[in-house]
PDB file of N, CA and C in Angstrom:
ATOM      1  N   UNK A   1     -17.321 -16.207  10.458  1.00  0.00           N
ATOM      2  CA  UNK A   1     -17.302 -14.772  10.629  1.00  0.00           C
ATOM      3  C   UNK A   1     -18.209 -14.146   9.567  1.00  0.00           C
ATOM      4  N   UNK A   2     -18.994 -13.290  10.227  1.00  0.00           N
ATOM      5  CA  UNK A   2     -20.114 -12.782   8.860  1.00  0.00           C
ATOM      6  C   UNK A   2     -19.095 -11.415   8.108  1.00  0.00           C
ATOM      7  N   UNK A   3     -20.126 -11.149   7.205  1.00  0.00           N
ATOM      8  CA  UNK A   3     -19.272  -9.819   6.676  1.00  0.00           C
ATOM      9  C   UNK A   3     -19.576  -8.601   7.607  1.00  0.00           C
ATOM     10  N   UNK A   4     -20.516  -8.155   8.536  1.00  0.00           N
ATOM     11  CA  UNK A   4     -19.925  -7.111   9.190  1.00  0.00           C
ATOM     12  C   UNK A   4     -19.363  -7.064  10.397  1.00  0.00           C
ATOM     13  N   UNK A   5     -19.005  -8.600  10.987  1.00  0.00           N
ATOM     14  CA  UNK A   5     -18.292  -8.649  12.077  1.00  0.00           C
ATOM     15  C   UNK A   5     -16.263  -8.523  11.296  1.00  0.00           C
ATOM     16  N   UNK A   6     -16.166  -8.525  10.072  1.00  0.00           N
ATOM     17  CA  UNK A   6     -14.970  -8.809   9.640  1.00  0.00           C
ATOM     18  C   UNK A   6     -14.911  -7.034   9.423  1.00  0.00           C
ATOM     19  N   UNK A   7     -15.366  -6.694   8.866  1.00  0.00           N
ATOM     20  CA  UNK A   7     -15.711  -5.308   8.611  1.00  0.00           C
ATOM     21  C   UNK A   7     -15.242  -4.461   9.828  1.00  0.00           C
ATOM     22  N   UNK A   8     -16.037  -4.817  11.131  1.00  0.00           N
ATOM     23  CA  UNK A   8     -16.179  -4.062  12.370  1.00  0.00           C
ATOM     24  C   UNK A   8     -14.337  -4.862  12.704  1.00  0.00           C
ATOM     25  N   UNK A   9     -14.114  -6.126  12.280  1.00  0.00           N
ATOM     26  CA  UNK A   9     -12.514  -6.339  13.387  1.00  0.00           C
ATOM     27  C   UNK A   9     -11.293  -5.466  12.432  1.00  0.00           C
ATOM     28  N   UNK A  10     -11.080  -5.585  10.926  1.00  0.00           N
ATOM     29  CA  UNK A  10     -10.297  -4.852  10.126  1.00  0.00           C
ATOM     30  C   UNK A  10     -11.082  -3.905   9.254  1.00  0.00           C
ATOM     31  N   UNK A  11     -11.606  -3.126   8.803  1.00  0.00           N
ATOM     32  CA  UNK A  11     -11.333  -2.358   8.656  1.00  0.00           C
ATOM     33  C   UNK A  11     -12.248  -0.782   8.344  1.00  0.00           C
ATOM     34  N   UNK A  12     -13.234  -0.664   9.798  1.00  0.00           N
ATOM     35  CA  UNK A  12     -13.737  -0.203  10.026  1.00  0.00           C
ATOM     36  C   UNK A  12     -13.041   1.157  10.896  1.00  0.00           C
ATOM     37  N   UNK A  13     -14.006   2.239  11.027  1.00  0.00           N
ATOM     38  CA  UNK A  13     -12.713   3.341  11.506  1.00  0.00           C
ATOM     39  C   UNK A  13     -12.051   3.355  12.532  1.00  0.00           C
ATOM     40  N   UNK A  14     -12.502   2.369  13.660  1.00  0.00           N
ATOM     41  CA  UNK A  14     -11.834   1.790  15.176  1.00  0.00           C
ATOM     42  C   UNK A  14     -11.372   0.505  15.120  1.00  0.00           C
ATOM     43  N   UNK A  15     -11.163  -0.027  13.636  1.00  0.00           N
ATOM     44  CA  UNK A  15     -10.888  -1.661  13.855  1.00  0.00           C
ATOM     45  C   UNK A  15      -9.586  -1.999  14.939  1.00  0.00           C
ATOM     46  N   UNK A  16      -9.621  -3.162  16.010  1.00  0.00           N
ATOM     47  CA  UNK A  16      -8.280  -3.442  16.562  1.00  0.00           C
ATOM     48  C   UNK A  16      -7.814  -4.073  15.721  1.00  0.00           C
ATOM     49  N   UNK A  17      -7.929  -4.686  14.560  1.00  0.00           N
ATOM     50  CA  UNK A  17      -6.951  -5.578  13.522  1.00  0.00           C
ATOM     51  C   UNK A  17      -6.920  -4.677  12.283  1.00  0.00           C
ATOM     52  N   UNK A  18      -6.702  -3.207  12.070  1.00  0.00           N
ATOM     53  CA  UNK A  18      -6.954  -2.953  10.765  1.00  0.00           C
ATOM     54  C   UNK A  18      -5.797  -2.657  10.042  1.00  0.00           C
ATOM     55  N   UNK A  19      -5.529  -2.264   9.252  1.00  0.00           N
ATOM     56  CA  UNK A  19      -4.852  -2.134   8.376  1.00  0.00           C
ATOM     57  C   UNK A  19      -2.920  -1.225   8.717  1.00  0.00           C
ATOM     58  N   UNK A  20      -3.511  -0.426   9.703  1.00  0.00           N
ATOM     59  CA  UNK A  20      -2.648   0.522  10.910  1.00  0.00           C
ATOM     60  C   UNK A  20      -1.665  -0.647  11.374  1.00  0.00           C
ATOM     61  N   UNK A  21      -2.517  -1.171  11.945  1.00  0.00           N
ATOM     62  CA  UNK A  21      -1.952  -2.079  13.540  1.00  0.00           C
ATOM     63  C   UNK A  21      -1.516  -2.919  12.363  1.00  0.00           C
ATOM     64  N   UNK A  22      -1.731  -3.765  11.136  1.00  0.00           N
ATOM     65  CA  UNK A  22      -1.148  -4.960  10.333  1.00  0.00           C
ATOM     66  C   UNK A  22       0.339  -4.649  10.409  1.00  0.00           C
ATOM     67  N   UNK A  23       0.562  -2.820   9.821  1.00  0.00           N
ATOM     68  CA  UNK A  23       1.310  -2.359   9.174  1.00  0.00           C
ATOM     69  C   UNK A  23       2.480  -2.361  10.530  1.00  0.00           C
ATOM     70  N   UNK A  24       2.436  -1.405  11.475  1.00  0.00           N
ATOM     71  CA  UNK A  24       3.217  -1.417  12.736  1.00  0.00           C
ATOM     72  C   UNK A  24       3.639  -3.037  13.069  1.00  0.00           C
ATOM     73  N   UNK A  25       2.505  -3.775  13.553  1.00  0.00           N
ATOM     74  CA  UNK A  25       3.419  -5.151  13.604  1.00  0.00           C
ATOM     75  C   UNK A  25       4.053  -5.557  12.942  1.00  0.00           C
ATOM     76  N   UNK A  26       4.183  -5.527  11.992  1.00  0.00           N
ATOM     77  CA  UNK A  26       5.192  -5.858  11.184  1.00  0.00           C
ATOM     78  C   UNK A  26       6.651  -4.950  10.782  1.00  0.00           C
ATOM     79  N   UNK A  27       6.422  -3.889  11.907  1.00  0.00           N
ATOM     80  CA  UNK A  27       8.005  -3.543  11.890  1.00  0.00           C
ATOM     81  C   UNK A  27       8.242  -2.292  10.867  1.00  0.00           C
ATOM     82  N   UNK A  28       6.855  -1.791  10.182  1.00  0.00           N
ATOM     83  CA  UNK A  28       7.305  -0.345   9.803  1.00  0.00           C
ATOM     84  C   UNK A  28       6.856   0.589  10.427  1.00  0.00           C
ATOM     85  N   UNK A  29       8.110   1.586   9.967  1.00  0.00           N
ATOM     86  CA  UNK A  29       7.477   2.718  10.649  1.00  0.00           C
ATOM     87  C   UNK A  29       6.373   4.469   9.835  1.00  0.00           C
ATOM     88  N   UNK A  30       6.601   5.268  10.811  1.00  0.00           N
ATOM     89  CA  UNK A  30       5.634   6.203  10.447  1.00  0.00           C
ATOM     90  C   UNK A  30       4.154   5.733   9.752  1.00  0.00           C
ATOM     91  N   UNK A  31       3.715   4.844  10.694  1.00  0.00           N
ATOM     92  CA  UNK A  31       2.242   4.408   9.720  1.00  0.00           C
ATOM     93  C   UNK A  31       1.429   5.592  10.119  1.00  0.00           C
ATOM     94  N   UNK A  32       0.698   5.880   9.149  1.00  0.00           N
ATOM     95  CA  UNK A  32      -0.610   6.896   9.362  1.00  0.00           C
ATOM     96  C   UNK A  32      -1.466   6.218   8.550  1.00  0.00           C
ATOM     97  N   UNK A  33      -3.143   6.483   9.086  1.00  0.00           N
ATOM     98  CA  UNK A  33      -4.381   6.198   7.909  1.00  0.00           C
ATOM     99  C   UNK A  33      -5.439   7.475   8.249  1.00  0.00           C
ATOM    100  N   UNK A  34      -5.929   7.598   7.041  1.00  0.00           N
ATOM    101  CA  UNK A  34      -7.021   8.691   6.883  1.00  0.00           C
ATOM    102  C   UNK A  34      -8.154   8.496   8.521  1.00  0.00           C
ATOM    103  N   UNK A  35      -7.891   8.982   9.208  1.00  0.00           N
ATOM    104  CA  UNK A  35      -9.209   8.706  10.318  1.00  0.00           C
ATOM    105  C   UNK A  35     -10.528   8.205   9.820  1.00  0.00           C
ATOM    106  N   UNK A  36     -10.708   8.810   9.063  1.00  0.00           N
ATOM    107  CA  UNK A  36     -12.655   8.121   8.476  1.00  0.00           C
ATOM    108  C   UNK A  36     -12.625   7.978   6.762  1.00  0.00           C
ATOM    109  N   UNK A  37     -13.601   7.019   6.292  1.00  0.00           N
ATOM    110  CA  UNK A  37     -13.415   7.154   5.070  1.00  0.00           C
ATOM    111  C   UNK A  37     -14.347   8.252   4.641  1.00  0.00           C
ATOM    112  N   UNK A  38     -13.647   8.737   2.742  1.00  0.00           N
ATOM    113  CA  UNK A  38     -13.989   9.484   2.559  1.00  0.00           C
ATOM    114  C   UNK A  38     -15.078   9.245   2.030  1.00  0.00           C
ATOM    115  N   UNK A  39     -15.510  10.433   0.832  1.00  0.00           N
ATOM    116  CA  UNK A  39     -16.980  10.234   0.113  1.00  0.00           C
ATOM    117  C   UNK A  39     -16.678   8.891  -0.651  1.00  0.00           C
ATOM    118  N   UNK A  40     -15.777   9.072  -1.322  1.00  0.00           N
ATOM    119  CA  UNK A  40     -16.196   7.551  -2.126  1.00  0.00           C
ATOM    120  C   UNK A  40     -15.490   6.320  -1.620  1.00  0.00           C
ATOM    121  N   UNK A  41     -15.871   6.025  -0.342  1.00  0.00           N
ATOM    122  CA  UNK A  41     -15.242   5.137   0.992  1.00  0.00           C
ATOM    123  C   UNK A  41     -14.209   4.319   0.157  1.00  0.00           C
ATOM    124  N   UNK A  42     -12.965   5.780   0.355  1.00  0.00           N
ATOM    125  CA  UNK A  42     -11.906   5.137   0.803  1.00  0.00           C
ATOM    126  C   UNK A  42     -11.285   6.024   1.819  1.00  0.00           C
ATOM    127  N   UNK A  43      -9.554   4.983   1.766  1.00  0.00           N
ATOM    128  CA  UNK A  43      -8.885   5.470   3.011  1.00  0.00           C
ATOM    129  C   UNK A  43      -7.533   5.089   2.094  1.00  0.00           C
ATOM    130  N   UNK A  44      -6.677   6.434   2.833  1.00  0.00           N
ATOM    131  CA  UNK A  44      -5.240   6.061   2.444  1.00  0.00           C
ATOM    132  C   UNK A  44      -4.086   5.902   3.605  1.00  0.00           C
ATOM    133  N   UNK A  45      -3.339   5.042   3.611  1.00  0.00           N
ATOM    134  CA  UNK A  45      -2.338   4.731   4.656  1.00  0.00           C
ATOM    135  C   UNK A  45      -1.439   4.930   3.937  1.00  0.00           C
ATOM    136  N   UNK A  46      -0.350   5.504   4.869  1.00  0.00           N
ATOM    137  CA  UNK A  46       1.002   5.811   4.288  1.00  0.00           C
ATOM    138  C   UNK A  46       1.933   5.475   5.552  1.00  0.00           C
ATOM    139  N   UNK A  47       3.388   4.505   5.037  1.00  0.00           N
ATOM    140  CA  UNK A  47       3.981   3.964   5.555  1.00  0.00           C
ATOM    141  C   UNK A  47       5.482   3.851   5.437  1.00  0.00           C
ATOM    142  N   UNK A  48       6.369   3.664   6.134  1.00  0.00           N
ATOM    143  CA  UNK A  48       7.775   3.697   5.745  1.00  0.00           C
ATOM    144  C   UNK A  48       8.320   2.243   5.729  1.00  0.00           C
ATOM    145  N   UNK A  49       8.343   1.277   4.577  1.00  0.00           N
ATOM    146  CA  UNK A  49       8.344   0.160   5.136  1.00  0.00           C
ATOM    147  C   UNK A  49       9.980  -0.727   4.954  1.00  0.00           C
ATOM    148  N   UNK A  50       9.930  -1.913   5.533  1.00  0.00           N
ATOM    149  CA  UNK A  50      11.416  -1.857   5.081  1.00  0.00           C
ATOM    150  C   UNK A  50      11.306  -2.909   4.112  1.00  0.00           C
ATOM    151  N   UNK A  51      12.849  -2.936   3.378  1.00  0.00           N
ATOM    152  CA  UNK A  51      12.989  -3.242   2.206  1.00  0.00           C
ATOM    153  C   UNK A  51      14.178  -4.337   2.251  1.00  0.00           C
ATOM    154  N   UNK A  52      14.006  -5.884   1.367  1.00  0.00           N
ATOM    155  CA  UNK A  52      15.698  -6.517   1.781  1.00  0.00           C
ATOM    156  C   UNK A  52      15.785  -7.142   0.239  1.00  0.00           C
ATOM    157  N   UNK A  53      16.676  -7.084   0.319  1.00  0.00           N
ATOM    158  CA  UNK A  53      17.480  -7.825  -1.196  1.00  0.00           C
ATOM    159  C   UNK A  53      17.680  -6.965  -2.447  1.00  0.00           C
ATOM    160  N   UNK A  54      17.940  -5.749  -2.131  1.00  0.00           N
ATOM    161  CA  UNK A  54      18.097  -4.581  -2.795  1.00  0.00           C
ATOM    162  C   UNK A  54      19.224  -3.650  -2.777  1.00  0.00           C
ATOM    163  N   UNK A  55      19.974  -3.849  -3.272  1.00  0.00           N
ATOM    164  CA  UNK A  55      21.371  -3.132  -2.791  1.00  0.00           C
ATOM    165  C   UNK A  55      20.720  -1.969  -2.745  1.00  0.00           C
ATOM    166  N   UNK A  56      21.646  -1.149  -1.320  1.00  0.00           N
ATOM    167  CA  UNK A  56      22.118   0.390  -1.016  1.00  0.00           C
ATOM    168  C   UNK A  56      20.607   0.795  -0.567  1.00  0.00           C
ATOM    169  N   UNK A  57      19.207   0.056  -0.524  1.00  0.00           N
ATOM    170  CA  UNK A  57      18.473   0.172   0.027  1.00  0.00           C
ATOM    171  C   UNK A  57      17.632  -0.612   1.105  1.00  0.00           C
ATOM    172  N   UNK A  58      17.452   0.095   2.371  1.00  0.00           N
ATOM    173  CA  UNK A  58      16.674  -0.619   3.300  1.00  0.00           C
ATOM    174  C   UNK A  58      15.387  -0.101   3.860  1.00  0.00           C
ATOM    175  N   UNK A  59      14.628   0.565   3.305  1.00  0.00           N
ATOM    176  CA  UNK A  59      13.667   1.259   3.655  1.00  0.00           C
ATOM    177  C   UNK A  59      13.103   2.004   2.384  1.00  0.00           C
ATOM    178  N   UNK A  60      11.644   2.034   2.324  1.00  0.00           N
ATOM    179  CA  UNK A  60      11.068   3.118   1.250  1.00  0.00           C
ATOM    180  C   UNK A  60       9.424   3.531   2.004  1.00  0.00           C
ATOM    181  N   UNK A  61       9.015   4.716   1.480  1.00  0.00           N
ATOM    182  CA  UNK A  61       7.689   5.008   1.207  1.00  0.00           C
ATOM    183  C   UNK A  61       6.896   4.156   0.589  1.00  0.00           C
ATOM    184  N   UNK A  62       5.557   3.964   1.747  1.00  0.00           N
ATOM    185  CA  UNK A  62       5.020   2.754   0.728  1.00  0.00           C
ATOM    186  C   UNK A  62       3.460   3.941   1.023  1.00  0.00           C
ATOM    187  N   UNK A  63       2.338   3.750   0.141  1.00  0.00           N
ATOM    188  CA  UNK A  63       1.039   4.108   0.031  1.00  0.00           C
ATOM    189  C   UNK A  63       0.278   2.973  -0.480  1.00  0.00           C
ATOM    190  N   UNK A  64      -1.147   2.616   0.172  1.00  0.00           N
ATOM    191  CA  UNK A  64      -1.875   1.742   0.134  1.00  0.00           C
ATOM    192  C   UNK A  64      -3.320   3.073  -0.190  1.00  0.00           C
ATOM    193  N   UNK A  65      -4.004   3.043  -0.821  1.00  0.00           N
ATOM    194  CA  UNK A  65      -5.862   3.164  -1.440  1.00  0.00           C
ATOM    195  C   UNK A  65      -6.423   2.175  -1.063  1.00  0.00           C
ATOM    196  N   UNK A  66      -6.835   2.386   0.257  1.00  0.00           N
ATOM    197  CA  UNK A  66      -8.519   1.236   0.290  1.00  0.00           C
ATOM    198  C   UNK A  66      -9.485   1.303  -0.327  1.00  0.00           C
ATOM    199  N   UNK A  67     -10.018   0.825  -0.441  1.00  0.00           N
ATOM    200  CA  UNK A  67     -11.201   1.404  -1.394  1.00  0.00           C
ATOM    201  C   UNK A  67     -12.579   0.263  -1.307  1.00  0.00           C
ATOM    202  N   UNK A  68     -13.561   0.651  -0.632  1.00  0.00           N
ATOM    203  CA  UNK A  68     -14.940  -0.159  -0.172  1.00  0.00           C
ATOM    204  C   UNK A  68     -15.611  -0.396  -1.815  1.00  0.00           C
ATOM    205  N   UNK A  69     -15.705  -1.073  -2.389  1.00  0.00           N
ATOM    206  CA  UNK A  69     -16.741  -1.156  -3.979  1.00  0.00           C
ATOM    207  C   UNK A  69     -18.004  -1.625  -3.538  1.00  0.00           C
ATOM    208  N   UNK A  70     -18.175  -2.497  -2.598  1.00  0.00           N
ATOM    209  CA  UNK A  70     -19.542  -3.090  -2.430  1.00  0.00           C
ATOM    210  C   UNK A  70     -19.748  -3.822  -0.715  1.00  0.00           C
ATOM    211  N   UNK A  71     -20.785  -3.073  -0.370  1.00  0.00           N
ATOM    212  CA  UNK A  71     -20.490  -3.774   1.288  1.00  0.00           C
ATOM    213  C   UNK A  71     -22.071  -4.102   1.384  1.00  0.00           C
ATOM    214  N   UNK A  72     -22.608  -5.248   1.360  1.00  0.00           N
ATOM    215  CA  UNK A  72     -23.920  -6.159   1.979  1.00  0.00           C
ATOM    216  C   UNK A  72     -24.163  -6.647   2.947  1.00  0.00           C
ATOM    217  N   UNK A  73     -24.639  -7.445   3.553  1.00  0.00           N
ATOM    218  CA  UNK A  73     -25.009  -7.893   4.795  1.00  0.00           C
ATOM    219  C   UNK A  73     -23.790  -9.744   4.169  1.00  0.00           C
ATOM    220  N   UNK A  74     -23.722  -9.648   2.855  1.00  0.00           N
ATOM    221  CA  UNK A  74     -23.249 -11.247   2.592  1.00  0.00           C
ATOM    222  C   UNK A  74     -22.336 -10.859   1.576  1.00  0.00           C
ATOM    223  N   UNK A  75     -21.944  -9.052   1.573  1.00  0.00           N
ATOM    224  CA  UNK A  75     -20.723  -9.717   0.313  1.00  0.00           C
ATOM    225  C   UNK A  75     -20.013  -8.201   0.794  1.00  0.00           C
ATOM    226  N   UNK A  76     -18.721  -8.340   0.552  1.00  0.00           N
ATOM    227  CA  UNK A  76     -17.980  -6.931   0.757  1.00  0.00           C
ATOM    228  C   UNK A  76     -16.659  -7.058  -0.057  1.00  0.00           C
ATOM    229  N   UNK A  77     -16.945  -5.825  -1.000  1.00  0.00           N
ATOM    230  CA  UNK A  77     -15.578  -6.135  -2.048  1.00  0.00           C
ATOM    231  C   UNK A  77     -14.854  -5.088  -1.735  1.00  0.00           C
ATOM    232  N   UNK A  78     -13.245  -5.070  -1.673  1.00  0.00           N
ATOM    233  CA  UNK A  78     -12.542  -4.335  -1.188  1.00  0.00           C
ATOM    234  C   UNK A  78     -11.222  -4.001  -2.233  1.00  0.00           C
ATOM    235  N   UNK A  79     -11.042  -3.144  -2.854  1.00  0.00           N
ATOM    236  CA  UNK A  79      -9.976  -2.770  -3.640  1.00  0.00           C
ATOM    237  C   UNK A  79      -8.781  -2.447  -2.851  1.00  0.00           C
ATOM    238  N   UNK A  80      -7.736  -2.760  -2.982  1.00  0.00           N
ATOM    239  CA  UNK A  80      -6.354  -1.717  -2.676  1.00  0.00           C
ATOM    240  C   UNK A  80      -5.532  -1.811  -3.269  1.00  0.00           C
ATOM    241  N   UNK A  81      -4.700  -0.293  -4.151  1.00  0.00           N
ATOM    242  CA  UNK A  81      -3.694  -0.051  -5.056  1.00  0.00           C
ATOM    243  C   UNK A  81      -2.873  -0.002  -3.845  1.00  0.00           C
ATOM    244  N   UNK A  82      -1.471  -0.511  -4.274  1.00  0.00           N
ATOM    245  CA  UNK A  82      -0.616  -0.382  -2.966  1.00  0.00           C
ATOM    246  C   UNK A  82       0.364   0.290  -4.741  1.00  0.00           C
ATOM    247  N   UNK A  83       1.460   1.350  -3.882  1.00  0.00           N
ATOM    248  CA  UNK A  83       2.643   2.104  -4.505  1.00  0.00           C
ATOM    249  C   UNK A  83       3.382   1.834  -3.743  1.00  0.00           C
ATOM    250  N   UNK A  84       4.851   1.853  -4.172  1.00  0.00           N
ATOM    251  CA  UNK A  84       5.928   1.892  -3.338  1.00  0.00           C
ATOM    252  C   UNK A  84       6.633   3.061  -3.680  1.00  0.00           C
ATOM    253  N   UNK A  85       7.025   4.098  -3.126  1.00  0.00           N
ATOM    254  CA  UNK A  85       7.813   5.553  -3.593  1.00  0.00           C
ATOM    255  C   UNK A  85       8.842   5.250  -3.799  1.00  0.00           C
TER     256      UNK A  85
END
């Protein structure tokens, strides 16, 4: 897989594997992501995800920062701060 066919399957602004669809299959809810990235290409998703081995809690706010640092024809570096609320 080159780097902009991986790019174009996750996480490009129509990807069918991106970061959205990871999040939903796996069973959380309220996923949202920024529609397009911004000026300094990123994107933020925000998610309700669930939670186990935690007394009195089963669910939290989660936030993910994508963040593009370097995209080439042979190299693509990708940051993400993930928070949990």
């Amino acid at each position: 897989m080159t780097v902009n066919e991986f790019y174009e399957s996750f996480l490009c602004d129509a990807a069918p594997f991106g970061q959205d669809a990871f999040f939903t299959k796996l069973g959380n809810r309220d996923v949202s992501i920024d529609p397009t990235w911004s000026s300094n290409n990123s994107k933020l998703l925000k998610a309700v995800i669930k939670i186990s081995g935690v007394p009195f809690v089963s669910q939290s706010r989660h936030e993910k920062l994508i963040t593009i640092v370097e995209k080439s024809d042979t190299k693509l570096i990708v940051k993400m701060d993930n928070r949990t609320l």
